[in-house]
C-alpha atoms as a PDB file:
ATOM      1  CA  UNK A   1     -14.050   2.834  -3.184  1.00  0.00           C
ATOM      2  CA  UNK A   2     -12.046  -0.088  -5.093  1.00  0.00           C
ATOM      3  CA  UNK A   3     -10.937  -2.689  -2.726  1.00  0.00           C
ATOM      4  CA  UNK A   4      -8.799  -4.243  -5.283  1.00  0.00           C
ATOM      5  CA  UNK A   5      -5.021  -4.727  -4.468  1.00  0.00           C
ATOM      6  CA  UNK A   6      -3.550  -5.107  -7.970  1.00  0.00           C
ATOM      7  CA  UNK A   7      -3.556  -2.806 -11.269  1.00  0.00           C
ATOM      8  CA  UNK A   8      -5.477  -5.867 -13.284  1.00  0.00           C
ATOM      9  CA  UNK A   9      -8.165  -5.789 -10.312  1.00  0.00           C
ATOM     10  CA  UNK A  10      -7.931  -2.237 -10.448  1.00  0.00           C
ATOM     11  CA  UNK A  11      -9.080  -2.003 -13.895  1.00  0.00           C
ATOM     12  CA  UNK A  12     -11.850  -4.805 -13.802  1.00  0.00           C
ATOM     13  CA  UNK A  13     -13.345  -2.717 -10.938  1.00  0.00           C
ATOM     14  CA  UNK A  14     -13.427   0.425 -12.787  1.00  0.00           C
ATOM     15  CA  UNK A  15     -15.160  -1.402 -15.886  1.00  0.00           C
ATOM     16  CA  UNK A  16     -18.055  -2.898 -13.841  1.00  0.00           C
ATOM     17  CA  UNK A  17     -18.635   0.884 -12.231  1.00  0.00           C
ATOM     18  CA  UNK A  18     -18.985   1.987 -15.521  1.00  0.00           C
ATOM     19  CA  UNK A  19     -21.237  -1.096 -16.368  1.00  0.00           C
ATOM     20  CA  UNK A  20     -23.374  -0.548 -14.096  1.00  0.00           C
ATOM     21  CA  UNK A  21     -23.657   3.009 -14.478  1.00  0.00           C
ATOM     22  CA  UNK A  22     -24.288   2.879 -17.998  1.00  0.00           C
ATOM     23  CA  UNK A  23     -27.013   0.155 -17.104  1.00  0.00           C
ATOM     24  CA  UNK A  24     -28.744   2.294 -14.416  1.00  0.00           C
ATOM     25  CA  UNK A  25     -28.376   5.377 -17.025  1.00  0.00           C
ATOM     26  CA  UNK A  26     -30.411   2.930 -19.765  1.00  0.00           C
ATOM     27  CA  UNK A  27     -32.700   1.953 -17.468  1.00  0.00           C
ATOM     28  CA  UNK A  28     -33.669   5.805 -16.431  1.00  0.00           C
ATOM     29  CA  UNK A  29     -34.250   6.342 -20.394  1.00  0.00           C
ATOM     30  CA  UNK A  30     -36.162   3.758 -20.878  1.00  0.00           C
ATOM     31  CA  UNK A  31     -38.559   4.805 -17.432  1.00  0.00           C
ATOM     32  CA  UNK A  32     -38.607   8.272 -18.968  1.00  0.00           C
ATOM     33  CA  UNK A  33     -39.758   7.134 -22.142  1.00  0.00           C
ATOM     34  CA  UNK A  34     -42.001   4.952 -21.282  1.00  0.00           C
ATOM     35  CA  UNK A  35     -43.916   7.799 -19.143  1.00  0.00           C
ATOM     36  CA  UNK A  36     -43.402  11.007 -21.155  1.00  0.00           C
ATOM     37  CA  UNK A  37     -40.516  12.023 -19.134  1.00  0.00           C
ATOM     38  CA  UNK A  38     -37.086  13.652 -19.889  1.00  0.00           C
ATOM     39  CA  UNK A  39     -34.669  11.617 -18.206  1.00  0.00           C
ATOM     40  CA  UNK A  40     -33.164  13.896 -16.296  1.00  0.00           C
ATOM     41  CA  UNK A  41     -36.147  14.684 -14.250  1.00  0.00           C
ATOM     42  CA  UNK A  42     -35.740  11.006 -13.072  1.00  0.00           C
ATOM     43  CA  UNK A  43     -32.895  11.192  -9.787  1.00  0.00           C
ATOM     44  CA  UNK A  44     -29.718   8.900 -10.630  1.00  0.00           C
ATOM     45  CA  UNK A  45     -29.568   7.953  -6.324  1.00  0.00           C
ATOM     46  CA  UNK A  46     -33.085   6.744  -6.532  1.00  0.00           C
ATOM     47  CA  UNK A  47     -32.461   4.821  -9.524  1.00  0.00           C
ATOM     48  CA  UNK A  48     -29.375   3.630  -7.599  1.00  0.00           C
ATOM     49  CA  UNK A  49     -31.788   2.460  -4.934  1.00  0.00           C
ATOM     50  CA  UNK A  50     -34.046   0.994  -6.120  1.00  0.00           C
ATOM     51  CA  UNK A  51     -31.609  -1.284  -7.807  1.00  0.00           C
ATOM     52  CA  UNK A  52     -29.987  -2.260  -4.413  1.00  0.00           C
ATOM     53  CA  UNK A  53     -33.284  -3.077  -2.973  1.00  0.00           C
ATOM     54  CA  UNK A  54     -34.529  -5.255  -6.247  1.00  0.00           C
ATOM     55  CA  UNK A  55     -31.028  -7.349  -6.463  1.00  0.00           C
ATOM     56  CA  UNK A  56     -30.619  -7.902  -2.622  1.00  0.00           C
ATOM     57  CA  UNK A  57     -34.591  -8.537  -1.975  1.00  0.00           C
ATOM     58  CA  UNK A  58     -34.783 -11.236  -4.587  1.00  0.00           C
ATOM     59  CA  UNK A  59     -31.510 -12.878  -5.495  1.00  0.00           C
ATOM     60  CA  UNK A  60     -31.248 -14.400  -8.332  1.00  0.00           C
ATOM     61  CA  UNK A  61     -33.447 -11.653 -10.100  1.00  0.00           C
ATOM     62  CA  UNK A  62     -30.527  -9.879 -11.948  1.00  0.00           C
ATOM     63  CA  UNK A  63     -29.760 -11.863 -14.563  1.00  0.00           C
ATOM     64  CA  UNK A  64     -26.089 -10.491 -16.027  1.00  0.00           C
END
């Protein structure tokens, strides 16, 4: 959902999904490598997750 209320906010939310898609999709490449895995044996909502819990259990962890 984009709770933007103009095109230019519109956009900018659009980009960071994309972001952080892209970053989540890196991140399940690099697992998969790192363990022998093809990375799409590794699920994109636990990924998801996982992130949610890291970034709102420790704030300050992401760095951007």
């Amino acid at each position: 959902m984009l709770s933007s209320k103009t095109p230019d906010g519109v956009v900018q939310q659009i980009w960071a999904h994309l972001l952080v898609h892209h970053a989540l999709r890196e991140l399940m490449a690099r697992t998969a490598a790192t363990r022998g895995l093809d990375a799409d044996r590794i699920s994109f909502t636990e990924n998801l997750r996982s992130a949610r819990r890291s970034v709102t259990v420790t704030p300050g962890s992401f760095s951007p």
